[in-house]
N, C-alpha and C. Protein backbone atom coordinates (compact mmCIF):
# COMPACT_ATOMS: atom_id res chain seq x y z
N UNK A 1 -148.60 -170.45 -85.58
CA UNK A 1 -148.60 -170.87 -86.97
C UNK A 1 -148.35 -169.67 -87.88
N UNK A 2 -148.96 -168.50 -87.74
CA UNK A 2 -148.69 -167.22 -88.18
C UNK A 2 -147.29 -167.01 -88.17
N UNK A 3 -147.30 -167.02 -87.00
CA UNK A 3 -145.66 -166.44 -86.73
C UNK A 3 -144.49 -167.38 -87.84
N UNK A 4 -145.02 -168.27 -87.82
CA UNK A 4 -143.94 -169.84 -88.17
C UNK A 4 -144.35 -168.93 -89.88
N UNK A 5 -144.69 -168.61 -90.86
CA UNK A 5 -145.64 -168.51 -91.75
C UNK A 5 -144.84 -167.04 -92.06
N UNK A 6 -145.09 -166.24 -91.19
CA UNK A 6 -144.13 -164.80 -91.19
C UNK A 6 -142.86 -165.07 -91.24
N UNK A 7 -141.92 -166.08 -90.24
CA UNK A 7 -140.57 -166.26 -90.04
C UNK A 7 -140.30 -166.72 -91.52
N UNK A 8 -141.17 -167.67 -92.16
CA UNK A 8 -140.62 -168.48 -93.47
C UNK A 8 -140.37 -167.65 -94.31
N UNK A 9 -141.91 -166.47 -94.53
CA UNK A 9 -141.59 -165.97 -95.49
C UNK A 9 -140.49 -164.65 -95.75
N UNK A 10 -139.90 -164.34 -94.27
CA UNK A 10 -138.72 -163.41 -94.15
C UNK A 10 -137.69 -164.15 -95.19
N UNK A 11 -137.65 -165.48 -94.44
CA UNK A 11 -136.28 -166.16 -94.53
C UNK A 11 -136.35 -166.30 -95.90
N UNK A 12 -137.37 -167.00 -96.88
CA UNK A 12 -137.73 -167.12 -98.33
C UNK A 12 -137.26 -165.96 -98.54
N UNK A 13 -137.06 -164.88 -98.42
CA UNK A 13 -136.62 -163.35 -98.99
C UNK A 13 -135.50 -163.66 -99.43
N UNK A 14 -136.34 -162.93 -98.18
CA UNK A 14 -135.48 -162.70 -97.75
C UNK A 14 -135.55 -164.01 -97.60
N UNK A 15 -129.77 -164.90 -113.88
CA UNK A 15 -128.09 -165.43 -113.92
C UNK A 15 -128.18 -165.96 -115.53
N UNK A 16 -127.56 -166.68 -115.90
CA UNK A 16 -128.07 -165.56 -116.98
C UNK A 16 -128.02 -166.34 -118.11
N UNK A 17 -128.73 -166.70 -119.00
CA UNK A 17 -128.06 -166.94 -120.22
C UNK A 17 -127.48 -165.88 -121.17
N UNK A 18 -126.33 -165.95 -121.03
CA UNK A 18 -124.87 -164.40 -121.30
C UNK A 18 -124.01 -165.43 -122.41
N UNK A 19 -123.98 -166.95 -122.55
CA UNK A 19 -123.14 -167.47 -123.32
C UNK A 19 -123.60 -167.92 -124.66
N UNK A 20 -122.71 -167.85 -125.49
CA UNK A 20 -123.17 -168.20 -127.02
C UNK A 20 -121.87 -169.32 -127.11
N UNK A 21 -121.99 -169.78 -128.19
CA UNK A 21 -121.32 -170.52 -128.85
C UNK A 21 -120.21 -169.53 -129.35
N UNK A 22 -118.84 -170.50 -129.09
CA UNK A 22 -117.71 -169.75 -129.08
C UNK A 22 -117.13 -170.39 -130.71
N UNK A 23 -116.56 -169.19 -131.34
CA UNK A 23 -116.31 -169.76 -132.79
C UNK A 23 -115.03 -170.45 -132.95
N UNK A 24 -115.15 -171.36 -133.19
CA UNK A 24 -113.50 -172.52 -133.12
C UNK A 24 -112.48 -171.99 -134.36
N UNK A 25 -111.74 -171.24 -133.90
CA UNK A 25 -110.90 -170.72 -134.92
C UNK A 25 -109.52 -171.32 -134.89
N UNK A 26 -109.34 -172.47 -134.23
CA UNK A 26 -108.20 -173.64 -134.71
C UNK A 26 -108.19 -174.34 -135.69
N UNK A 27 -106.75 -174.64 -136.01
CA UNK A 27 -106.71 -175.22 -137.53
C UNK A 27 -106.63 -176.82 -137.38
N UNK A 28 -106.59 -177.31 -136.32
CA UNK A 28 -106.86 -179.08 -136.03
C UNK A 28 -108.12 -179.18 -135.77
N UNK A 29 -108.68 -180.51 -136.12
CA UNK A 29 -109.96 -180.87 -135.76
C UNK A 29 -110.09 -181.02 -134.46
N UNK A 30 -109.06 -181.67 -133.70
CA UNK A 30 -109.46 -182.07 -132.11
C UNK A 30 -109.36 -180.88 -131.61
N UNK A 31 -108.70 -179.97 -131.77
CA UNK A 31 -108.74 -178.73 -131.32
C UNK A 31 -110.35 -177.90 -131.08
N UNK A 32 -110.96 -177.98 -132.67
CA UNK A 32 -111.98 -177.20 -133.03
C UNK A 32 -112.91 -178.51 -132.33
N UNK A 33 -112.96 -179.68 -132.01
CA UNK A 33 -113.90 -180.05 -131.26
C UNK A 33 -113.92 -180.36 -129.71
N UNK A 34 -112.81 -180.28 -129.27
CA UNK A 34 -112.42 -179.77 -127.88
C UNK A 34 -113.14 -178.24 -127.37
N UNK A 35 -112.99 -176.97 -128.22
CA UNK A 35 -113.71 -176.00 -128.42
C UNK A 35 -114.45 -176.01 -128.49
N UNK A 36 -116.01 -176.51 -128.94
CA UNK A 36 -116.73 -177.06 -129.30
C UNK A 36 -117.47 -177.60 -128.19
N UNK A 37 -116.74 -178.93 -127.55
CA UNK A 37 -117.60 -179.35 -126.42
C UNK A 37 -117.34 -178.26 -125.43
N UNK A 38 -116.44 -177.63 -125.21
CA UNK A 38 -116.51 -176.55 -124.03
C UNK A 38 -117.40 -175.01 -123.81
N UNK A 39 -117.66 -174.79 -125.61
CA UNK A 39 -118.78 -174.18 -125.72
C UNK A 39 -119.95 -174.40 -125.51
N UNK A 40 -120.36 -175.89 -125.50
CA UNK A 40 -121.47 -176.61 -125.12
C UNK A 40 -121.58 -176.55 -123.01
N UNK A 41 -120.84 -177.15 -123.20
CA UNK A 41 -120.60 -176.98 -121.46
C UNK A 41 -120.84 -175.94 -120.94
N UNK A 42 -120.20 -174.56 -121.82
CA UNK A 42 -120.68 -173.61 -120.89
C UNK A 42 -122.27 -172.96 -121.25
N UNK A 43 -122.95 -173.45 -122.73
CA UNK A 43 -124.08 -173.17 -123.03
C UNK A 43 -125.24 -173.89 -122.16
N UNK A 44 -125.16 -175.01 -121.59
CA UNK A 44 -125.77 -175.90 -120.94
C UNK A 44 -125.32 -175.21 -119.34
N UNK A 45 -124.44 -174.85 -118.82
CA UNK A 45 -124.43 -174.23 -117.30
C UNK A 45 -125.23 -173.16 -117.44
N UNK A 46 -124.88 -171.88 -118.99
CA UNK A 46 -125.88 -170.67 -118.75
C UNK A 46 -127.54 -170.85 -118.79
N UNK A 47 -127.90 -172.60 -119.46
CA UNK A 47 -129.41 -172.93 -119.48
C UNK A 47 -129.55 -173.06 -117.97
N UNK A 48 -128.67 -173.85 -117.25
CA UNK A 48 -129.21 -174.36 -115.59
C UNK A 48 -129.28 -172.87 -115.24
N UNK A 49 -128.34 -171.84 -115.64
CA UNK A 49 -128.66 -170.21 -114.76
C UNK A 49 -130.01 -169.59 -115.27
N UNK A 50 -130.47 -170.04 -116.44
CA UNK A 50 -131.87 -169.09 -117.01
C UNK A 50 -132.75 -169.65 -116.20
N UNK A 51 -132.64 -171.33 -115.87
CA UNK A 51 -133.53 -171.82 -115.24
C UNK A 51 -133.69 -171.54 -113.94
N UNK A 52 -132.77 -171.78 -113.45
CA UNK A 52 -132.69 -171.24 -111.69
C UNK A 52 -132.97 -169.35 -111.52
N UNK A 53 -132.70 -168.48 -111.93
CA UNK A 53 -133.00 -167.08 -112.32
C UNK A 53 -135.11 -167.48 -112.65
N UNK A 54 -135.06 -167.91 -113.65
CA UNK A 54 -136.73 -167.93 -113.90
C UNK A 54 -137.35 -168.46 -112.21
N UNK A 55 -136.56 -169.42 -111.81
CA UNK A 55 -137.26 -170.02 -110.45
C UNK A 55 -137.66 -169.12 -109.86
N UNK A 56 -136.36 -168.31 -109.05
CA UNK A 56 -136.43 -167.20 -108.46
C UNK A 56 -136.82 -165.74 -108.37
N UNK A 57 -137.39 -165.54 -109.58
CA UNK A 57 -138.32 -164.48 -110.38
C UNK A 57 -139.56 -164.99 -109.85
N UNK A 58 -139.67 -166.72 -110.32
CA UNK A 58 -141.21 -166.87 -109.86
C UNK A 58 -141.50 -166.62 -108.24
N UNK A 59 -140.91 -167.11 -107.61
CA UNK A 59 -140.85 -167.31 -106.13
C UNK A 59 -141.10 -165.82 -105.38
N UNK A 60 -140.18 -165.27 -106.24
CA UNK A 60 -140.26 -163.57 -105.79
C UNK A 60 -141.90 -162.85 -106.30
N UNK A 61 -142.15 -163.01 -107.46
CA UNK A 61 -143.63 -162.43 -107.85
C UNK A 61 -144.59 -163.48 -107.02
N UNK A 62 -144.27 -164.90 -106.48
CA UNK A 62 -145.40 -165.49 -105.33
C UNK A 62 -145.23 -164.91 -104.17
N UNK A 63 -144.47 -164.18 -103.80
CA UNK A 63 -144.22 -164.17 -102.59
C UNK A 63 -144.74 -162.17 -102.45
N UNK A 64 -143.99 -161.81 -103.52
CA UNK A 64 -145.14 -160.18 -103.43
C UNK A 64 -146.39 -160.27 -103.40
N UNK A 65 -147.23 -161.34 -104.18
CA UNK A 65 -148.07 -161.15 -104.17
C UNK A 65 -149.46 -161.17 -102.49
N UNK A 66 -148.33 -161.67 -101.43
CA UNK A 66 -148.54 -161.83 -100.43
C UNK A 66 -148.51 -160.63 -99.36
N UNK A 67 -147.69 -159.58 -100.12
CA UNK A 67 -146.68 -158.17 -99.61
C UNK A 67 -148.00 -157.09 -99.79
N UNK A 68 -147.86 -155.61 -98.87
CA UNK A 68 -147.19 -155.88 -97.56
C UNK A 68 -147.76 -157.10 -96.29
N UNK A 69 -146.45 -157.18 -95.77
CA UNK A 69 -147.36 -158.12 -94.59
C UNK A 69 -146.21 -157.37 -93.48
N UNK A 70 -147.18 -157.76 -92.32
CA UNK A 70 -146.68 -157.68 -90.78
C UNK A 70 -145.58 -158.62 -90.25
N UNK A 71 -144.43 -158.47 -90.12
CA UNK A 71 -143.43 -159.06 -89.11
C UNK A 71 -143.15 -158.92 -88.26
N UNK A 72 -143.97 -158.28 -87.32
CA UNK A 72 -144.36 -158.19 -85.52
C UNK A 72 -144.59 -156.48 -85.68
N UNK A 73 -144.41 -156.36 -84.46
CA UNK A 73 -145.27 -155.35 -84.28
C UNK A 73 -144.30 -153.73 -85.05
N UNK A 74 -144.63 -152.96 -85.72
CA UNK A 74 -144.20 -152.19 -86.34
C UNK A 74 -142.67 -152.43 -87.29
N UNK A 75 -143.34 -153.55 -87.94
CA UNK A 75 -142.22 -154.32 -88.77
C UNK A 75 -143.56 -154.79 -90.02
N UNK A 76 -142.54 -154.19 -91.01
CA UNK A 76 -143.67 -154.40 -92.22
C UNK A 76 -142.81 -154.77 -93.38
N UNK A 77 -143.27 -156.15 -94.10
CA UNK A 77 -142.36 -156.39 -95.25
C UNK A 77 -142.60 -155.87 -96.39
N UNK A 78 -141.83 -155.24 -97.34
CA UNK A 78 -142.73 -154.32 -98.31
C UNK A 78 -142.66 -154.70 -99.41
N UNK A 79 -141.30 -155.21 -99.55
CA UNK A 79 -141.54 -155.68 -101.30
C UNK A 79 -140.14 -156.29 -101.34
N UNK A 80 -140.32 -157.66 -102.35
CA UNK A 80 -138.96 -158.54 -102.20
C UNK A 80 -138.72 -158.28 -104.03
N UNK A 81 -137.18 -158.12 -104.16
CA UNK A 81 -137.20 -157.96 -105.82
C UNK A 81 -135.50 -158.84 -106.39
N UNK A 82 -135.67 -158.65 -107.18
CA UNK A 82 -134.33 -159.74 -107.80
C UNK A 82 -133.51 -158.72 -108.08
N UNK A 83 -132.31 -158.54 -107.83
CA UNK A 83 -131.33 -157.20 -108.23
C UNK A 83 -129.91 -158.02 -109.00
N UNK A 84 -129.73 -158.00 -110.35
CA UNK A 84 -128.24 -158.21 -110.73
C UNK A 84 -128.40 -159.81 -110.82
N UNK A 85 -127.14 -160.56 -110.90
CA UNK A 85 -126.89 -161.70 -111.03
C UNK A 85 -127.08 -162.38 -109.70
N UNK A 86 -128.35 -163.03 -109.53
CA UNK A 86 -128.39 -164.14 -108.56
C UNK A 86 -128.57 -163.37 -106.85
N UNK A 87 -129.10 -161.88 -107.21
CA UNK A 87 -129.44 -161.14 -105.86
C UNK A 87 -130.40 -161.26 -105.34
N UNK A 88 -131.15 -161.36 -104.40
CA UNK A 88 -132.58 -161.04 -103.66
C UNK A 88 -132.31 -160.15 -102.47
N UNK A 89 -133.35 -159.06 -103.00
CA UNK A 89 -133.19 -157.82 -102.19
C UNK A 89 -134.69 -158.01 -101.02
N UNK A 90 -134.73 -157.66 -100.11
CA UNK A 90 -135.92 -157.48 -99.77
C UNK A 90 -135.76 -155.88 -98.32
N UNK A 91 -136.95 -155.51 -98.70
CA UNK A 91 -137.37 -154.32 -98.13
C UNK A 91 -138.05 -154.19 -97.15
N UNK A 92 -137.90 -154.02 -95.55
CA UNK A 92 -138.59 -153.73 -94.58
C UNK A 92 -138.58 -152.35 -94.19
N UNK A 93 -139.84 -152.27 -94.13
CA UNK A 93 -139.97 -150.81 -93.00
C UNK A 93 -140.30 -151.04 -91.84
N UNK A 94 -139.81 -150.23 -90.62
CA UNK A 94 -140.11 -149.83 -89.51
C UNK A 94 -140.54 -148.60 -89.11
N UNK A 95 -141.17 -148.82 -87.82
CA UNK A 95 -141.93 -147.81 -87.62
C UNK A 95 -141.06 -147.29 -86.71
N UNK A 96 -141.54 -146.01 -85.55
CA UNK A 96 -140.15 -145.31 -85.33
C UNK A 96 -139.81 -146.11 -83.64
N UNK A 97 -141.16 -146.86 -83.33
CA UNK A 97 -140.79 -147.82 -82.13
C UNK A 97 -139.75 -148.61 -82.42
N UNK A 98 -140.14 -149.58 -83.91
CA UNK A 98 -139.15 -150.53 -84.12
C UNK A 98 -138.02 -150.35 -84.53
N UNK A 99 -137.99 -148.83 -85.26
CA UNK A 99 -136.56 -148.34 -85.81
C UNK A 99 -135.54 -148.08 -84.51
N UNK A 100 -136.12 -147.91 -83.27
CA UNK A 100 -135.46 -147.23 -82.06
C UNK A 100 -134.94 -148.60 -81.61
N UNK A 101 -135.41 -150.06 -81.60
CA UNK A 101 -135.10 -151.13 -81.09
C UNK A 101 -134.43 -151.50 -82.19
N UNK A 102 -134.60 -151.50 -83.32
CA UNK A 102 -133.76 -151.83 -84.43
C UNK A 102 -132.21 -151.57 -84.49
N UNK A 103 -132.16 -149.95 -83.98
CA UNK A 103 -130.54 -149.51 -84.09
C UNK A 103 -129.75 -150.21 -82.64
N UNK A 104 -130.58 -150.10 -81.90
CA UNK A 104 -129.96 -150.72 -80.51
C UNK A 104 -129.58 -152.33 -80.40
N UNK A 105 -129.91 -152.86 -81.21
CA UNK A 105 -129.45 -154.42 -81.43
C UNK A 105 -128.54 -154.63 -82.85
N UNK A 106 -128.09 -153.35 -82.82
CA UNK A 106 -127.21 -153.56 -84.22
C UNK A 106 -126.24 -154.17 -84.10
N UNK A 107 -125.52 -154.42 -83.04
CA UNK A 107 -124.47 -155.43 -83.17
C UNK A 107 -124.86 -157.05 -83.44
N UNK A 108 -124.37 -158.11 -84.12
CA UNK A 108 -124.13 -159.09 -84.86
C UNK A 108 -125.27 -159.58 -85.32
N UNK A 109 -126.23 -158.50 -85.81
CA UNK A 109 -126.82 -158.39 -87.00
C UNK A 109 -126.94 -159.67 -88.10
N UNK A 110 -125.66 -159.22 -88.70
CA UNK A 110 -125.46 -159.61 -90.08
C UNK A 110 -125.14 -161.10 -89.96
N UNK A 111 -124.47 -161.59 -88.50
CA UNK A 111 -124.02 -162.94 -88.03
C UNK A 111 -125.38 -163.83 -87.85
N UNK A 112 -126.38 -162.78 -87.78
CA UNK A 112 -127.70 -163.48 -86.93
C UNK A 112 -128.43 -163.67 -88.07
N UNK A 113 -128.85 -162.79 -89.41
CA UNK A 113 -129.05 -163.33 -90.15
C UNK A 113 -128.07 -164.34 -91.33
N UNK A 114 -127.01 -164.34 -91.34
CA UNK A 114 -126.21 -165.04 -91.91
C UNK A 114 -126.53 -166.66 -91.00
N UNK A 115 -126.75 -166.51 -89.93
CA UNK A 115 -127.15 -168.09 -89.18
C UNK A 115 -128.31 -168.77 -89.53
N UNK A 116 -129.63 -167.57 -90.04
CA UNK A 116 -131.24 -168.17 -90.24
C UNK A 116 -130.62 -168.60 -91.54
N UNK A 117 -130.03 -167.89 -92.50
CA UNK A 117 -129.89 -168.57 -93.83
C UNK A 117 -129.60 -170.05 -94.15
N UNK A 118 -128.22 -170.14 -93.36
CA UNK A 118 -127.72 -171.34 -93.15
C UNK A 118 -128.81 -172.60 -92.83
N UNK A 119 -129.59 -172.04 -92.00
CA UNK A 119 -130.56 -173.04 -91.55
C UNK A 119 -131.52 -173.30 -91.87
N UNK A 120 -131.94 -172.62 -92.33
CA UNK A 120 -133.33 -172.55 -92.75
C UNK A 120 -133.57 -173.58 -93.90
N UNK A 121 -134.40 -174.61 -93.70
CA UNK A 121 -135.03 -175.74 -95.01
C UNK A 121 -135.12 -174.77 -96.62
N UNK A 122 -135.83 -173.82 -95.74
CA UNK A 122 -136.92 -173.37 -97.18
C UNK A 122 -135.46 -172.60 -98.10
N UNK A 123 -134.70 -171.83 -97.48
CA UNK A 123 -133.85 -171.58 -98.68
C UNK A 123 -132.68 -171.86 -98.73
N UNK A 124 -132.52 -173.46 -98.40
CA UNK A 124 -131.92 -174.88 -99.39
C UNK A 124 -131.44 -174.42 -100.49
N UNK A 125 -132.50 -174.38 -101.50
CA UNK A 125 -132.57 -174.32 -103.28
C UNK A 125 -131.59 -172.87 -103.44
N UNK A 126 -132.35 -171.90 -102.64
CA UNK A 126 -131.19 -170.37 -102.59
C UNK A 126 -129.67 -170.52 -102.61
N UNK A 127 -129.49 -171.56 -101.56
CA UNK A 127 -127.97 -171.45 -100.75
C UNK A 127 -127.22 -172.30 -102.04
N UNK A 128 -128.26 -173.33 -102.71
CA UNK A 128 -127.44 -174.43 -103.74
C UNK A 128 -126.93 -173.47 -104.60
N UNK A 129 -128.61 -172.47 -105.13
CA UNK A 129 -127.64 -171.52 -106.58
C UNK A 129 -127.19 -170.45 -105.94
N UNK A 130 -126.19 -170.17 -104.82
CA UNK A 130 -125.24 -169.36 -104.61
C UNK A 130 -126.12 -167.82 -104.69
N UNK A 131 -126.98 -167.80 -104.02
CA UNK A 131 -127.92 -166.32 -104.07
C UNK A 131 -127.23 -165.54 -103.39
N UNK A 132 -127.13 -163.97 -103.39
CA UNK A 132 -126.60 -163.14 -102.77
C UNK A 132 -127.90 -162.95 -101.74
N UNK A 133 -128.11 -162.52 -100.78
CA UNK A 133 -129.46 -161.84 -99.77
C UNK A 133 -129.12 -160.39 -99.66
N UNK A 134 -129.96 -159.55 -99.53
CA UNK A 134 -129.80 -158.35 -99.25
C UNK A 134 -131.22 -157.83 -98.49
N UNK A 135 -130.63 -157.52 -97.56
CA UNK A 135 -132.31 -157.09 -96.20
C UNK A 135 -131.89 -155.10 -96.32
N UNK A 136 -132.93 -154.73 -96.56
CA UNK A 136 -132.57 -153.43 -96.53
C UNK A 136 -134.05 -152.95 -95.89
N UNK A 137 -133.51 -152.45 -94.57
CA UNK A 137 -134.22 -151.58 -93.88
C UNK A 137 -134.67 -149.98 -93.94
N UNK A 138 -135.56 -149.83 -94.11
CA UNK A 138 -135.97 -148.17 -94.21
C UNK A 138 -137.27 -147.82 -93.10
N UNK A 139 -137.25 -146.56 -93.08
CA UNK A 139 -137.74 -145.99 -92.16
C UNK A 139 -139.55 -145.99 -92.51
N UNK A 140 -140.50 -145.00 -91.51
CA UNK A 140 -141.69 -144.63 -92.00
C UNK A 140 -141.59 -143.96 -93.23
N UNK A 141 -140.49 -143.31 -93.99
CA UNK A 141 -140.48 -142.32 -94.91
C UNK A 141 -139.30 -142.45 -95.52
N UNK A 142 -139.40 -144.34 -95.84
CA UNK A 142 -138.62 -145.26 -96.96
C UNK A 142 -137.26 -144.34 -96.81
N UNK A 143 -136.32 -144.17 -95.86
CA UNK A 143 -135.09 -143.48 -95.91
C UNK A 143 -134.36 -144.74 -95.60
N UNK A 144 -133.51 -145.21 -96.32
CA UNK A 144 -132.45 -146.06 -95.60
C UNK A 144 -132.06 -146.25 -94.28
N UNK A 145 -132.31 -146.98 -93.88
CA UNK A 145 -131.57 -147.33 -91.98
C UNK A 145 -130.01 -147.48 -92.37
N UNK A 146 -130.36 -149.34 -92.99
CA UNK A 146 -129.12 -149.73 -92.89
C UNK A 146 -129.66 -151.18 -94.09
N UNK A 147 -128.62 -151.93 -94.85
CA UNK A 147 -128.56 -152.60 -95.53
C UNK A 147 -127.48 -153.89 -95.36
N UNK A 148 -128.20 -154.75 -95.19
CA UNK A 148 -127.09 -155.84 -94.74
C UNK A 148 -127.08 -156.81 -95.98
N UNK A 149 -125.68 -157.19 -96.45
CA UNK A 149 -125.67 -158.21 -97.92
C UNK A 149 -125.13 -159.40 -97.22
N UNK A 150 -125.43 -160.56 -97.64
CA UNK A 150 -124.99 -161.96 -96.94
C UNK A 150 -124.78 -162.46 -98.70
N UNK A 151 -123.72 -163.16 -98.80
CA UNK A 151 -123.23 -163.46 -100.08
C UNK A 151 -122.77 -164.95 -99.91
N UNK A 152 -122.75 -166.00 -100.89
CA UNK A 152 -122.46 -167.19 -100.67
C UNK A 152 -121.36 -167.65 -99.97
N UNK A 153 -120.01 -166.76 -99.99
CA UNK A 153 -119.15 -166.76 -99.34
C UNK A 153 -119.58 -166.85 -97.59
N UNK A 154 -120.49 -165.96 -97.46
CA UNK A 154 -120.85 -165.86 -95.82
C UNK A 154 -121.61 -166.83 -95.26
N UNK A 155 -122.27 -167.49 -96.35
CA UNK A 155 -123.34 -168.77 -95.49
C UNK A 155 -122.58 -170.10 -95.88
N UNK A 156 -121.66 -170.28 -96.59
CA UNK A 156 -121.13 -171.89 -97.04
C UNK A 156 -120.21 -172.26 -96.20
């Protein structure tokens, strides 16, 4: 149950309202209200992005608040954070057992987590608003390993 509980909350790991109203500077009416509804359209997509962005802010501060935790044995999750438009970064350290098994299974990696994404129930809601993932591994002494990005393109 632990384990099931650890796996979720990897996978759980592991936009903007930017639009205003556009000023209708045509000299026909259907014009300036053609303009008009399309400014609306895109004011109402940047509300669904404030909303989905606020989701995922929340999800991320529930889910630190759980951090650090253990993901087997010298695997530690450290902190999950929102980076840029529609990113989730999350941060593991290893210890130098798991860093040594870590580099040795580096091949299809990025295929293997690009497959849990796909599958996984819990981030459904992620895959709908087009989330970027980013797993970034560091050492006992937070040095970069290696950083793997899975982008909507890679899981759809």
């Amino acid at each position: 149950m632990n384990k099931d509980r650890t796996t979720l909350t990897v996978l759980i790991i592991t936009a903007f309202l930017l639009g205003t109203l556009t000023q209708c500077t045509t000299n026909s009416k259907k014009d300036k209200e053609e303009t008009l509804k399309e400014a609306i359209a895109a004011n109402t997509s940047n509300l669904e992005d404030d909303a989905v962005t606020k989701q995922i802010k929340a999800d991320i501060e529930e889910l630190n608040a759980e951090l650090p935790q253990s993901a087997g044995e010298g695997i530690t999750i450290k902190k999950v954070e929102i980076e840029g438009d529609r990113t989730i970064k999350m941060t593991t350290s290893l210890n130098n057992k798991a860093e040594k098994a870590f580099r040795q299974t580096a091949k299809g990696r990025k295929e293997e987590i690009t497959r849990q994404i796909k599958r996984a129930p819990s981030l459904r809601q992620f895959r709908k608003n087009k989330v970027t993932f980013i797993y970034s591994y560091v050492d006992s002494n937070d040095e970069l390993i290696e950083s793997v990005r899975v982008t909507p393109k890679d899981y759809e």
